[in-house]
PDBML (XML) file of the C-alpha atoms, coordinates in Angstrom:
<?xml version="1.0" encoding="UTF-8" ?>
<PDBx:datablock datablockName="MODEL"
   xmlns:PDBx="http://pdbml.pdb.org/schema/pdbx-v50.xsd"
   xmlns:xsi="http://www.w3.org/2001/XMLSchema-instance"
   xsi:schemaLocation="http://pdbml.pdb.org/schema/pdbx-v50.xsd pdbx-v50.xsd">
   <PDBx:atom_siteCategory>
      <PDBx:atom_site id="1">
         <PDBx:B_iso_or_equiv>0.00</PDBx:B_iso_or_equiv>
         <PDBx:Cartn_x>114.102</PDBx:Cartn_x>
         <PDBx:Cartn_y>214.239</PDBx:Cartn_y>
         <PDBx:Cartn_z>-53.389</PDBx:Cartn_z>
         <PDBx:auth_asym_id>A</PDBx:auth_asym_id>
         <PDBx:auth_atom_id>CA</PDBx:auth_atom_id>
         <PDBx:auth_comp_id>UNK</PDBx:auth_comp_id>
         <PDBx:auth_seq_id>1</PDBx:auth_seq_id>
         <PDBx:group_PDB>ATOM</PDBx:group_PDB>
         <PDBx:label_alt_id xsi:nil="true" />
         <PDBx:label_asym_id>A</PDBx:label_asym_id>
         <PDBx:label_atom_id>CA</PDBx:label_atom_id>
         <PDBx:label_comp_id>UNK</PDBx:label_comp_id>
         <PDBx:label_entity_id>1</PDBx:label_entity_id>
         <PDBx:label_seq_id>1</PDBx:label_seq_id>
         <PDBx:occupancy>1.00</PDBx:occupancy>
         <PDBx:pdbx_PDB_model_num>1</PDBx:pdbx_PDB_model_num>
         <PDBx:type_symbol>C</PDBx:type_symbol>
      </PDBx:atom_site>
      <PDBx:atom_site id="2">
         <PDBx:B_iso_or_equiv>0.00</PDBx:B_iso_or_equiv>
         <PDBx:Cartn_x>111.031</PDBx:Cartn_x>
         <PDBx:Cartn_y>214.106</PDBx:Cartn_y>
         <PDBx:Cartn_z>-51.448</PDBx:Cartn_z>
         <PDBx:auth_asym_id>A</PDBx:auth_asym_id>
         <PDBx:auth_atom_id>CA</PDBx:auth_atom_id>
         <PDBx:auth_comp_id>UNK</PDBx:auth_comp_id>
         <PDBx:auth_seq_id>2</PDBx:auth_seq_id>
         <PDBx:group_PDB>ATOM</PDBx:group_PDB>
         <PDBx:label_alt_id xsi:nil="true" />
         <PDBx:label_asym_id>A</PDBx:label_asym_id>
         <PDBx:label_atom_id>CA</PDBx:label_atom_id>
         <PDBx:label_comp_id>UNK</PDBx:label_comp_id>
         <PDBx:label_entity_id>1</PDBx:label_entity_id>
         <PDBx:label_seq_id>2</PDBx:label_seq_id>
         <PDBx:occupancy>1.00</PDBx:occupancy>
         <PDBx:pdbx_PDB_model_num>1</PDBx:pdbx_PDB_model_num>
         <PDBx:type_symbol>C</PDBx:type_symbol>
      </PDBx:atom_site>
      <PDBx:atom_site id="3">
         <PDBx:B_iso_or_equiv>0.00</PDBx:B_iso_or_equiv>
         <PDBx:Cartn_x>111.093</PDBx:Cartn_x>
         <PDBx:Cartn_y>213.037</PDBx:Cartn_y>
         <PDBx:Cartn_z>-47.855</PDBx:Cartn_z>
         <PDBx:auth_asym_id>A</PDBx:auth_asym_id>
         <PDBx:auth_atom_id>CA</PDBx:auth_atom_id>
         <PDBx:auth_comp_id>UNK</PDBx:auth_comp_id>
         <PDBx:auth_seq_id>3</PDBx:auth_seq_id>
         <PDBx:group_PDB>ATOM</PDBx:group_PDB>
         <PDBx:label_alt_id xsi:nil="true" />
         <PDBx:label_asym_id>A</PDBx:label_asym_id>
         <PDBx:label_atom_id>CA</PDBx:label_atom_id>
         <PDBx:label_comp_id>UNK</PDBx:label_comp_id>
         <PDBx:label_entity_id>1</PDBx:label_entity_id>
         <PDBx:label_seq_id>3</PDBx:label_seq_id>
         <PDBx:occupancy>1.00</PDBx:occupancy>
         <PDBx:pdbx_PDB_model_num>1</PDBx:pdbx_PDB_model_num>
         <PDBx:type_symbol>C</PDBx:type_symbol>
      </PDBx:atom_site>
      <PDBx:atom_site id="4">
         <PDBx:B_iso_or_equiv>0.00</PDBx:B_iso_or_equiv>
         <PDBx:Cartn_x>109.821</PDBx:Cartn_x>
         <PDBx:Cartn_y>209.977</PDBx:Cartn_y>
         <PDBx:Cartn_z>-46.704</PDBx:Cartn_z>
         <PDBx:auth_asym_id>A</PDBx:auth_asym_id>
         <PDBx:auth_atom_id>CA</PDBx:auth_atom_id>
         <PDBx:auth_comp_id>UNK</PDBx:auth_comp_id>
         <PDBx:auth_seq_id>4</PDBx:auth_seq_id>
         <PDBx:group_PDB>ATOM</PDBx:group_PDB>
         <PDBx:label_alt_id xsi:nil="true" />
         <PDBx:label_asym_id>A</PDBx:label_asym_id>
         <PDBx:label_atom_id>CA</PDBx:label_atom_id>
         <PDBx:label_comp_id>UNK</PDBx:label_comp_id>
         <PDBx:label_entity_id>1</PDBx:label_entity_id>
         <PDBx:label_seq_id>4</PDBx:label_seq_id>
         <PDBx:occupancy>1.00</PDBx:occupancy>
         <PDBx:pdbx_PDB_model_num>1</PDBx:pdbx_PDB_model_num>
         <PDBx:type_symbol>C</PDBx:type_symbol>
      </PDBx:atom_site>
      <PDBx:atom_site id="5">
         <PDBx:B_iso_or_equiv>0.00</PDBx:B_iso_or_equiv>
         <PDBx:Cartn_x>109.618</PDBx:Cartn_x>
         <PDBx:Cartn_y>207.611</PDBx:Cartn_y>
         <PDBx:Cartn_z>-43.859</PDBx:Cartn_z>
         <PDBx:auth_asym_id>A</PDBx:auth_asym_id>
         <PDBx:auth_atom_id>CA</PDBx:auth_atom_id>
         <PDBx:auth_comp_id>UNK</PDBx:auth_comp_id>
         <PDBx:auth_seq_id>5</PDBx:auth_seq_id>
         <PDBx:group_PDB>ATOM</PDBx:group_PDB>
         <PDBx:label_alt_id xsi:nil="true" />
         <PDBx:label_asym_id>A</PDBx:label_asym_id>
         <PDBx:label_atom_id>CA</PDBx:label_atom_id>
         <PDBx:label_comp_id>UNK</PDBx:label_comp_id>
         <PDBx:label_entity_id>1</PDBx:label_entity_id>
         <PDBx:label_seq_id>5</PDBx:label_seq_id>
         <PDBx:occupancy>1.00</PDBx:occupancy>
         <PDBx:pdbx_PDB_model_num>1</PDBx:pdbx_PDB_model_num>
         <PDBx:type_symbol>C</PDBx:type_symbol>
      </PDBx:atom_site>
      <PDBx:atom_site id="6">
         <PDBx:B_iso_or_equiv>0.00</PDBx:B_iso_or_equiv>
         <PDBx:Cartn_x>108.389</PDBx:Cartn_x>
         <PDBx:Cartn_y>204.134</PDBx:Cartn_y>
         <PDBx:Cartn_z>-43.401</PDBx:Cartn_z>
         <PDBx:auth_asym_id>A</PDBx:auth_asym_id>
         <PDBx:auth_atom_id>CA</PDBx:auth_atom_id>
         <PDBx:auth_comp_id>UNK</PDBx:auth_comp_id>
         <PDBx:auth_seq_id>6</PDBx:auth_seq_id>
         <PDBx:group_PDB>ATOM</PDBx:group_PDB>
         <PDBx:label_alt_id xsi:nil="true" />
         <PDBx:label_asym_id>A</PDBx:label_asym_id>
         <PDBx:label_atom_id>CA</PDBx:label_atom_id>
         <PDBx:label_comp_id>UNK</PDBx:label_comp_id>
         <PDBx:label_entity_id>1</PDBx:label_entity_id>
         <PDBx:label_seq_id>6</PDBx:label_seq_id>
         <PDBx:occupancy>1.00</PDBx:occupancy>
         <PDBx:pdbx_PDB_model_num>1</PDBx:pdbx_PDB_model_num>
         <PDBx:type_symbol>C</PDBx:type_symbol>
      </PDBx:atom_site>
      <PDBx:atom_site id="7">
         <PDBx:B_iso_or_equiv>0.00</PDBx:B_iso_or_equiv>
         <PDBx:Cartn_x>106.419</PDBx:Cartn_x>
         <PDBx:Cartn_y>203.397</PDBx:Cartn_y>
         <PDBx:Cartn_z>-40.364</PDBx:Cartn_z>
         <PDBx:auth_asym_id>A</PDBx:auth_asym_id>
         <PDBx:auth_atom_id>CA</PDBx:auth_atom_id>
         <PDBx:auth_comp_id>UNK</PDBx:auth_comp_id>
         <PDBx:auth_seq_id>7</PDBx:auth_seq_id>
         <PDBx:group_PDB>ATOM</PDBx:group_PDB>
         <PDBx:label_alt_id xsi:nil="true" />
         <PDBx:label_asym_id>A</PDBx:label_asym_id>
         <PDBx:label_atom_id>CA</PDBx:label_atom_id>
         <PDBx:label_comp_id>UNK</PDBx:label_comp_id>
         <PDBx:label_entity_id>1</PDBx:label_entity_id>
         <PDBx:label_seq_id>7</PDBx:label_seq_id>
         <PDBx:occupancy>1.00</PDBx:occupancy>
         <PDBx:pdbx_PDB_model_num>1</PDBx:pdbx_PDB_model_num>
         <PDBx:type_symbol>C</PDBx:type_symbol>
      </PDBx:atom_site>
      <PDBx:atom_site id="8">
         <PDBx:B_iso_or_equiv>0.00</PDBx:B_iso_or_equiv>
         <PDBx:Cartn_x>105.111</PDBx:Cartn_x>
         <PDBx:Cartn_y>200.268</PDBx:Cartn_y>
         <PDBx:Cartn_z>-38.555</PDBx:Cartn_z>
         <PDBx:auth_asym_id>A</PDBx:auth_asym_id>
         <PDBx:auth_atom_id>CA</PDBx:auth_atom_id>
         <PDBx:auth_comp_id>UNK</PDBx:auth_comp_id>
         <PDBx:auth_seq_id>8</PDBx:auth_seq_id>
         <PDBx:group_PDB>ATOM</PDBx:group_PDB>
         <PDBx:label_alt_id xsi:nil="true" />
         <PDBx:label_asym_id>A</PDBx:label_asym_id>
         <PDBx:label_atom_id>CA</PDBx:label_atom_id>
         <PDBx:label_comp_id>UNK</PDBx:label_comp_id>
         <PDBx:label_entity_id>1</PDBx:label_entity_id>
         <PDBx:label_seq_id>8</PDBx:label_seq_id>
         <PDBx:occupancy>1.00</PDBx:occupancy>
         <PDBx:pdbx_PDB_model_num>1</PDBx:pdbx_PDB_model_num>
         <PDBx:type_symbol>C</PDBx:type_symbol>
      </PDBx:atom_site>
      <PDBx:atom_site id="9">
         <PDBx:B_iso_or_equiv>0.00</PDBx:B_iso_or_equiv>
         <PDBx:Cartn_x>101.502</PDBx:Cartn_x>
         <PDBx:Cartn_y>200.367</PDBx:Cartn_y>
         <PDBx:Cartn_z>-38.738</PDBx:Cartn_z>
         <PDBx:auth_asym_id>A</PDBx:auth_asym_id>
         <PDBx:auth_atom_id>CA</PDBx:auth_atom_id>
         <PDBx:auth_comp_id>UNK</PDBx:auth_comp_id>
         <PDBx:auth_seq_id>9</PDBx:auth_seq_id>
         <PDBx:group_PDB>ATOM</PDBx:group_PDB>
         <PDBx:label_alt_id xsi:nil="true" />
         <PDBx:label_asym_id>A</PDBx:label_asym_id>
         <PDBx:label_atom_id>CA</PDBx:label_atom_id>
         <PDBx:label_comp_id>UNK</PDBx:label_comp_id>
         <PDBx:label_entity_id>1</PDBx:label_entity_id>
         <PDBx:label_seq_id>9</PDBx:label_seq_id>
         <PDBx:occupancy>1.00</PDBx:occupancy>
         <PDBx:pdbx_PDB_model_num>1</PDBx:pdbx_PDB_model_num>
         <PDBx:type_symbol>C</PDBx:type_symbol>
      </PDBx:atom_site>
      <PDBx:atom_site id="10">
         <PDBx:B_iso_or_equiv>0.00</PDBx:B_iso_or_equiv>
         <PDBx:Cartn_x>101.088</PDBx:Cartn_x>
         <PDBx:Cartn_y>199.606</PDBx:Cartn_y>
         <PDBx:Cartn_z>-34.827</PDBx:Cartn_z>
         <PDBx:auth_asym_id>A</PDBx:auth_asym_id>
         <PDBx:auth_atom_id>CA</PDBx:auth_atom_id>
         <PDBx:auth_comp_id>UNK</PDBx:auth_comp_id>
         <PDBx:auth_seq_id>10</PDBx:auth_seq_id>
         <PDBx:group_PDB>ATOM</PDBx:group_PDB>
         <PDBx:label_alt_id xsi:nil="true" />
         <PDBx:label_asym_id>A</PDBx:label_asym_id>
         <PDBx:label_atom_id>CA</PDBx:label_atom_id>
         <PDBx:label_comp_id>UNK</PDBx:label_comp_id>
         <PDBx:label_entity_id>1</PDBx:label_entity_id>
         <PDBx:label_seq_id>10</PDBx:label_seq_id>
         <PDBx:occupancy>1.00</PDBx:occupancy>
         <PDBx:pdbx_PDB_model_num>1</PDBx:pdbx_PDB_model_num>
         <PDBx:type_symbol>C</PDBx:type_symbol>
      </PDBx:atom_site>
      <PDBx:atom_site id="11">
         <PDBx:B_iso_or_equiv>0.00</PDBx:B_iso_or_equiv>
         <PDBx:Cartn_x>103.454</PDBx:Cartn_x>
         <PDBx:Cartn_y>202.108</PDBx:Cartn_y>
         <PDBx:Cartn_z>-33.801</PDBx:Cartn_z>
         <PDBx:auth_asym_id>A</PDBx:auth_asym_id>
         <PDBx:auth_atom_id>CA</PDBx:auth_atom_id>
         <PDBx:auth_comp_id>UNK</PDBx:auth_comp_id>
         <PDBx:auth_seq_id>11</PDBx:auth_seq_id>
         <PDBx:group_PDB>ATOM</PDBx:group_PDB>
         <PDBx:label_alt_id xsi:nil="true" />
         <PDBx:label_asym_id>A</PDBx:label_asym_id>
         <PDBx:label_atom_id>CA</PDBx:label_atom_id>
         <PDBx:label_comp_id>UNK</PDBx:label_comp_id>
         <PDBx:label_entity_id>1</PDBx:label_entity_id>
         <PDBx:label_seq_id>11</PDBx:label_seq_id>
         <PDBx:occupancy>1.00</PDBx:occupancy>
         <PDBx:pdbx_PDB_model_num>1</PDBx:pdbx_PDB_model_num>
         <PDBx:type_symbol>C</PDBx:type_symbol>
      </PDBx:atom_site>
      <PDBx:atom_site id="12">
         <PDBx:B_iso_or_equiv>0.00</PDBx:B_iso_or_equiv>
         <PDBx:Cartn_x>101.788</PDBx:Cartn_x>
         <PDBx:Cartn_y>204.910</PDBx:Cartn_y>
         <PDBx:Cartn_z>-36.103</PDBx:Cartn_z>
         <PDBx:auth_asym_id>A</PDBx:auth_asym_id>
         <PDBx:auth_atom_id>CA</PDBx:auth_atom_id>
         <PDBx:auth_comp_id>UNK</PDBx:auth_comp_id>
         <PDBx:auth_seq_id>12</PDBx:auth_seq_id>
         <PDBx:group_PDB>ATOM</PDBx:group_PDB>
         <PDBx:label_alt_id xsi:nil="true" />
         <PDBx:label_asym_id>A</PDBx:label_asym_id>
         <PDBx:label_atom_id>CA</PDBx:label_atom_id>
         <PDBx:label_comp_id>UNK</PDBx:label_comp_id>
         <PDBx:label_entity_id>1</PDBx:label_entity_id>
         <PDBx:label_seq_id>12</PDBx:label_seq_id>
         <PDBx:occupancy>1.00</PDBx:occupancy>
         <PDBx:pdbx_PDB_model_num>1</PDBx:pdbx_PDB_model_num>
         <PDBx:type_symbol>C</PDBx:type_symbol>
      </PDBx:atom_site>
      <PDBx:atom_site id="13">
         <PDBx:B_iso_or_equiv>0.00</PDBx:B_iso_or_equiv>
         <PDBx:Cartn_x>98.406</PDBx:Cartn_x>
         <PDBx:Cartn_y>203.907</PDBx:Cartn_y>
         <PDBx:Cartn_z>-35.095</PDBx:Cartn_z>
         <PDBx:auth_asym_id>A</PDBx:auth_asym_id>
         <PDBx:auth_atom_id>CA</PDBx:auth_atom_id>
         <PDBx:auth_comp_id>UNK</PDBx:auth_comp_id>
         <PDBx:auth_seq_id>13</PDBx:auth_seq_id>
         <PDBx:group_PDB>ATOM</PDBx:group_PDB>
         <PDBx:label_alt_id xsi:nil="true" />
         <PDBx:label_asym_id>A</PDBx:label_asym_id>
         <PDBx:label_atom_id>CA</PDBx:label_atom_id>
         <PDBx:label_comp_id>UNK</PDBx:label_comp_id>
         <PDBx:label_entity_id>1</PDBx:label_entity_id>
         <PDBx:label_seq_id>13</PDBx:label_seq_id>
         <PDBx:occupancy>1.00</PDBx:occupancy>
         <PDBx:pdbx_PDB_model_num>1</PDBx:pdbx_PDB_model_num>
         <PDBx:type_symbol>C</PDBx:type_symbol>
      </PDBx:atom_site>
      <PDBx:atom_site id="14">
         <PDBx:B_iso_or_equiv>0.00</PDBx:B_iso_or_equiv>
         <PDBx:Cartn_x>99.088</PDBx:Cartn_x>
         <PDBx:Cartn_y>204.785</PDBx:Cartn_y>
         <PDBx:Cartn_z>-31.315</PDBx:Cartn_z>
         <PDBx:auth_asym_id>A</PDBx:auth_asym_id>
         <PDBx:auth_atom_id>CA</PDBx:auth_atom_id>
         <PDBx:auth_comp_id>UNK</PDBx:auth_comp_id>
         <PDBx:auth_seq_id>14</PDBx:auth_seq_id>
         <PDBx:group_PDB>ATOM</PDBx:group_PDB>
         <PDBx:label_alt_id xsi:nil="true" />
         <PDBx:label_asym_id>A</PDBx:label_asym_id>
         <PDBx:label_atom_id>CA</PDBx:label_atom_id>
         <PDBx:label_comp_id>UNK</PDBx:label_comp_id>
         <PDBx:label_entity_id>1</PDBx:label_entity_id>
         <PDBx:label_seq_id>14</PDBx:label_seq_id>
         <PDBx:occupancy>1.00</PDBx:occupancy>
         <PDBx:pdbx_PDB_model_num>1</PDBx:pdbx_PDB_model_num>
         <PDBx:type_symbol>C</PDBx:type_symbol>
      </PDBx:atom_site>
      <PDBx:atom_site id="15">
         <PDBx:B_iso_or_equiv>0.00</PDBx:B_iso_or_equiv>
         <PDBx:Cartn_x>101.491</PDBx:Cartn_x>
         <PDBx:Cartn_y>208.183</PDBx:Cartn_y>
         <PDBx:Cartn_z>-31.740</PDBx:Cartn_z>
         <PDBx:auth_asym_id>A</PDBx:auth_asym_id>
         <PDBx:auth_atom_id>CA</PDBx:auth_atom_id>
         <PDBx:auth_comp_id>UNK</PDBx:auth_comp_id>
         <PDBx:auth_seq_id>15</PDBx:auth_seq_id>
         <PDBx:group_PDB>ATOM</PDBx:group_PDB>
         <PDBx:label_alt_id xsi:nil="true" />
         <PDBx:label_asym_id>A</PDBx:label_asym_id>
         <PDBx:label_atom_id>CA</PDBx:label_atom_id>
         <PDBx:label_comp_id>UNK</PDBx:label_comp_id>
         <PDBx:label_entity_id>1</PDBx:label_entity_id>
         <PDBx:label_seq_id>15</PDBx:label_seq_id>
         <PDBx:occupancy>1.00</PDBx:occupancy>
         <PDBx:pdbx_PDB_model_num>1</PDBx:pdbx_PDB_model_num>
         <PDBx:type_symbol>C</PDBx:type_symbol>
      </PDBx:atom_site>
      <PDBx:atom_site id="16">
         <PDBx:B_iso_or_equiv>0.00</PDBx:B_iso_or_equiv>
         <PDBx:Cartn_x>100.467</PDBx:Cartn_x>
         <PDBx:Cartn_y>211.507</PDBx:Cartn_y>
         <PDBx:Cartn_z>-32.184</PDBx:Cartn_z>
         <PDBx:auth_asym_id>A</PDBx:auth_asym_id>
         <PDBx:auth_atom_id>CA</PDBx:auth_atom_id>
         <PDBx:auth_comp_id>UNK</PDBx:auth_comp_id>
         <PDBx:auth_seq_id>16</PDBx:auth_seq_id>
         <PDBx:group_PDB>ATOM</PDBx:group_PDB>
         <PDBx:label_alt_id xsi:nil="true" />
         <PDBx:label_asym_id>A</PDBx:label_asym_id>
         <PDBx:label_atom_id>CA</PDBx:label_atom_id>
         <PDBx:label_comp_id>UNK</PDBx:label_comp_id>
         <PDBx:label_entity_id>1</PDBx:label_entity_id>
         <PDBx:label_seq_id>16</PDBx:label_seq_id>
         <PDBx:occupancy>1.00</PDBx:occupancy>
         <PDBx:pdbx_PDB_model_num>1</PDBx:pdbx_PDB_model_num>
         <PDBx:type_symbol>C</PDBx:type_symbol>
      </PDBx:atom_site>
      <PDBx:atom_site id="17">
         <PDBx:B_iso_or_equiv>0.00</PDBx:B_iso_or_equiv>
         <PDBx:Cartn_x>101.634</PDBx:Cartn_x>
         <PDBx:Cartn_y>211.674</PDBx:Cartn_y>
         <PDBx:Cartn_z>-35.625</PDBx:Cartn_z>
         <PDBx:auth_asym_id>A</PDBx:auth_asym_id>
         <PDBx:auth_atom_id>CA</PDBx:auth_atom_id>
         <PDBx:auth_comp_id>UNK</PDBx:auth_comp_id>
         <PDBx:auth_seq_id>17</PDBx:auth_seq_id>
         <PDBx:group_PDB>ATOM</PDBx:group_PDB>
         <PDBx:label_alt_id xsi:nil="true" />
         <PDBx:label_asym_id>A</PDBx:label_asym_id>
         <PDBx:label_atom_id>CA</PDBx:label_atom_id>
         <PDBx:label_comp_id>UNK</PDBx:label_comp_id>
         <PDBx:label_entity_id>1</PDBx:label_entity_id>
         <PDBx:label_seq_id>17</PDBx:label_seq_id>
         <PDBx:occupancy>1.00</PDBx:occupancy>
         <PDBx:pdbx_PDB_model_num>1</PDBx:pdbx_PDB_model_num>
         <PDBx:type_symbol>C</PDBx:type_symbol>
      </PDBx:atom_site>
      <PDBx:atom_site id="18">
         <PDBx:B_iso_or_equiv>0.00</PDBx:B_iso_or_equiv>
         <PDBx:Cartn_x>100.637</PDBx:Cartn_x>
         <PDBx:Cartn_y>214.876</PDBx:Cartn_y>
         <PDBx:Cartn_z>-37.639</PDBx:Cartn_z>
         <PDBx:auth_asym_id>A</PDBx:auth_asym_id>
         <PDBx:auth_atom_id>CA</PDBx:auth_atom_id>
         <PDBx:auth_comp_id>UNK</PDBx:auth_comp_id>
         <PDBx:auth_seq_id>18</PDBx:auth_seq_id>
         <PDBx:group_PDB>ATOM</PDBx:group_PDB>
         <PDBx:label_alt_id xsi:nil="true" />
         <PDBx:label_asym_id>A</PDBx:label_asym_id>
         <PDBx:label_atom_id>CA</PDBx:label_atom_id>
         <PDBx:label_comp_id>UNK</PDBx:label_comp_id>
         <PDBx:label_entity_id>1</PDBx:label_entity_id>
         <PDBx:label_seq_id>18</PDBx:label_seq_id>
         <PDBx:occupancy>1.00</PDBx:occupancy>
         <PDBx:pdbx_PDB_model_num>1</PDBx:pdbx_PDB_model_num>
         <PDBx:type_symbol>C</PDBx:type_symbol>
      </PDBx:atom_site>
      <PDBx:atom_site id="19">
         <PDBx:B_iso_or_equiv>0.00</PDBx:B_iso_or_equiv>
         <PDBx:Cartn_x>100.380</PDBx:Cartn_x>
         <PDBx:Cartn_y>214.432</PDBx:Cartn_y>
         <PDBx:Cartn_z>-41.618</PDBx:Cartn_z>
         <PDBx:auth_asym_id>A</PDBx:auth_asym_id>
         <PDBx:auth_atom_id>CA</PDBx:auth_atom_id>
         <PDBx:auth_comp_id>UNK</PDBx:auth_comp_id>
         <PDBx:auth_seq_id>19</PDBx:auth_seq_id>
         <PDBx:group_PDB>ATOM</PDBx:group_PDB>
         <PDBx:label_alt_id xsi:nil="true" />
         <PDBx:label_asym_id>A</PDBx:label_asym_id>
         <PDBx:label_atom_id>CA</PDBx:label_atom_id>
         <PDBx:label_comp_id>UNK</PDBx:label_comp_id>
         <PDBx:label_entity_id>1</PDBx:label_entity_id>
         <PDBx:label_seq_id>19</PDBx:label_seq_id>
         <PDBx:occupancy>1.00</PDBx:occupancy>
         <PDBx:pdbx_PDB_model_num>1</PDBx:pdbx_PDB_model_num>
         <PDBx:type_symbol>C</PDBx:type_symbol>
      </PDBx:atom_site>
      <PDBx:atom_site id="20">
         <PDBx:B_iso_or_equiv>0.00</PDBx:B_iso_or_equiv>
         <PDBx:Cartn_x>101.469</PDBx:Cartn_x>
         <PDBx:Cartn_y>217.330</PDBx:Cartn_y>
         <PDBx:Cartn_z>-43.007</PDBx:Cartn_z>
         <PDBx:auth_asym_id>A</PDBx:auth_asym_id>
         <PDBx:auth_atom_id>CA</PDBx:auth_atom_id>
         <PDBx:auth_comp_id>UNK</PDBx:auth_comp_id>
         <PDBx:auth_seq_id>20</PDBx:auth_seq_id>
         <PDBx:group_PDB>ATOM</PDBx:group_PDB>
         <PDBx:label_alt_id xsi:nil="true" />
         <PDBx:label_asym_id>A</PDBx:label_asym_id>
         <PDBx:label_atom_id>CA</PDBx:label_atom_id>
         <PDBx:label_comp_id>UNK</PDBx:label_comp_id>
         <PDBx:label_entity_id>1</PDBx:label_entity_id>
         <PDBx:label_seq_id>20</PDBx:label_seq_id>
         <PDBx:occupancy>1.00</PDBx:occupancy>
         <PDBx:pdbx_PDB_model_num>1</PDBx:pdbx_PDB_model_num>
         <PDBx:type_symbol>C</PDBx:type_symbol>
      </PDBx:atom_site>
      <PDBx:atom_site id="21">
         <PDBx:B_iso_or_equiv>0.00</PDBx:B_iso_or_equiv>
         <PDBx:Cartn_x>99.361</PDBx:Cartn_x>
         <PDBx:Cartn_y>218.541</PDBx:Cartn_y>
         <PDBx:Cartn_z>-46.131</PDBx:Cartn_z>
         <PDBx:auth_asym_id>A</PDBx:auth_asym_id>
         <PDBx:auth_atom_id>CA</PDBx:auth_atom_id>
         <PDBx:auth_comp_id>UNK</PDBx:auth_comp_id>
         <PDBx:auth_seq_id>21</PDBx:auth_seq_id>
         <PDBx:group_PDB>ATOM</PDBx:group_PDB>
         <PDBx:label_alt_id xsi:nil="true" />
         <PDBx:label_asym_id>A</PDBx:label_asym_id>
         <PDBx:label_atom_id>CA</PDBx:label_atom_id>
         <PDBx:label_comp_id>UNK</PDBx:label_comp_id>
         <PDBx:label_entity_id>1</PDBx:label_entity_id>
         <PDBx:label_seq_id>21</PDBx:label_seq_id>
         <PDBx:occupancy>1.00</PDBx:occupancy>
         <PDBx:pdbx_PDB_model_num>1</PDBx:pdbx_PDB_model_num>
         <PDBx:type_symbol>C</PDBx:type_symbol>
      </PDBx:atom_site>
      <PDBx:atom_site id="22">
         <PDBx:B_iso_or_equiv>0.00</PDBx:B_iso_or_equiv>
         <PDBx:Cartn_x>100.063</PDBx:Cartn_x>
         <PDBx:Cartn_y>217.223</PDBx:Cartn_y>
         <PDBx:Cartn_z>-49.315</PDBx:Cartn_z>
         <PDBx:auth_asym_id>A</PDBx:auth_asym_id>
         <PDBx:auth_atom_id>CA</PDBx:auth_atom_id>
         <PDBx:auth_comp_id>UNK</PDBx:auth_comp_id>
         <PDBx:auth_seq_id>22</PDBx:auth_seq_id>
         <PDBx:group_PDB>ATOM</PDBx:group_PDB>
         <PDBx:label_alt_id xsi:nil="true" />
         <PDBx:label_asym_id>A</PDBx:label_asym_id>
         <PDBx:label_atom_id>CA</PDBx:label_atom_id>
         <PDBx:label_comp_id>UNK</PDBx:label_comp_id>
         <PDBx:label_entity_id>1</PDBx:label_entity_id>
         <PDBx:label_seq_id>22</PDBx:label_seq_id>
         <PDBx:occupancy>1.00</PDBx:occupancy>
         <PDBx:pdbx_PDB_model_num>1</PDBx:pdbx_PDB_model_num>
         <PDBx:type_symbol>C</PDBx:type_symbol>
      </PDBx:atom_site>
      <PDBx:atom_site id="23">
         <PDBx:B_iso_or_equiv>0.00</PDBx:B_iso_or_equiv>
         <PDBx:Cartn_x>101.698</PDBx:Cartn_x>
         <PDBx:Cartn_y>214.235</PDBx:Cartn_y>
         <PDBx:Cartn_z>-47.595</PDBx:Cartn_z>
         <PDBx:auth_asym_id>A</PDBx:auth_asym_id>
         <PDBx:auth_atom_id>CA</PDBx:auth_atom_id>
         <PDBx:auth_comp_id>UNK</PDBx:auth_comp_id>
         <PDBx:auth_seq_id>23</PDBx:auth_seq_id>
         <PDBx:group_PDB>ATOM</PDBx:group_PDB>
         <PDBx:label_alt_id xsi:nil="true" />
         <PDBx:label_asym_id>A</PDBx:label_asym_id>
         <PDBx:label_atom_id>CA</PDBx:label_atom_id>
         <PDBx:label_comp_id>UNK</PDBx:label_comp_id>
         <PDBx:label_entity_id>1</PDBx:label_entity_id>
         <PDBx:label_seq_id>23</PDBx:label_seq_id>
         <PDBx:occupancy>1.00</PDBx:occupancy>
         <PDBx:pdbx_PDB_model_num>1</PDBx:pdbx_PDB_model_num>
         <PDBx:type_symbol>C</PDBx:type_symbol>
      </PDBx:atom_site>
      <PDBx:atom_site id="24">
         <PDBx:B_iso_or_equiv>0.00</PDBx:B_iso_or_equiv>
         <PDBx:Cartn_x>101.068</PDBx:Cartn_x>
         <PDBx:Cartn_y>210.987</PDBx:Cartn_y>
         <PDBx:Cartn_z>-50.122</PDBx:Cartn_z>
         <PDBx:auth_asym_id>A</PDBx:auth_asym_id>
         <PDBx:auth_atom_id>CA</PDBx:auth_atom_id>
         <PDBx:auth_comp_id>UNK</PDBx:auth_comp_id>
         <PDBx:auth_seq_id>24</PDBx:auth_seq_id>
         <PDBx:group_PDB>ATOM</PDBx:group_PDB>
         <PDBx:label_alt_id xsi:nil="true" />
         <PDBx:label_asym_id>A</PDBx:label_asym_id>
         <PDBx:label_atom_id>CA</PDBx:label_atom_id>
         <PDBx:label_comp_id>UNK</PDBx:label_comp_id>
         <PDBx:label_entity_id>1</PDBx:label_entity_id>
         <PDBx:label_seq_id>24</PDBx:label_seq_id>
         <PDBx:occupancy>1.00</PDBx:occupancy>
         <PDBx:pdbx_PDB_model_num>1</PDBx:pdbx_PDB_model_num>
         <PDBx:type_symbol>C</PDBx:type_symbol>
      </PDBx:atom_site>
      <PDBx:atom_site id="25">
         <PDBx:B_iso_or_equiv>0.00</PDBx:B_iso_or_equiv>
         <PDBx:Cartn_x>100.401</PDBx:Cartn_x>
         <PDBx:Cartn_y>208.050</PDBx:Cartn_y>
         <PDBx:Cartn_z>-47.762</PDBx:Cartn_z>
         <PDBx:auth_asym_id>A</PDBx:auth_asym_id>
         <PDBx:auth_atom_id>CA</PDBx:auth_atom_id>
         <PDBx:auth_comp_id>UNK</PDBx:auth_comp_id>
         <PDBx:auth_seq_id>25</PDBx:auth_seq_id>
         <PDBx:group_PDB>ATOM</PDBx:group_PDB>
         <PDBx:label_alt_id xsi:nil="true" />
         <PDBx:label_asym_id>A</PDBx:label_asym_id>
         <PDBx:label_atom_id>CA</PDBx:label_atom_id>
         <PDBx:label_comp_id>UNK</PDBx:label_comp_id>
         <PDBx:label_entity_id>1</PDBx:label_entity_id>
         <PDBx:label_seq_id>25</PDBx:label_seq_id>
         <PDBx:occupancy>1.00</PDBx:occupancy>
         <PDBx:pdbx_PDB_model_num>1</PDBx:pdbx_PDB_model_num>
         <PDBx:type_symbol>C</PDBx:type_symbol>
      </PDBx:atom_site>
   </PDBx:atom_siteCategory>
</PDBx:datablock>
């Protein structure tokens, strides 16, 4: 029941993507 998401590291690495806090990466 957590919510997660799977990203492709060349997308992430060039979005403006904000890690919410306690976020387990």
């Amino acid at each position: 029941n957590i919510p997660t998401r799977a990203e492709i590291a060349s997308e992430f690495r060039y979005k403006h993507t904000v890690i919410a806090p306690k976020t387990l990466v």
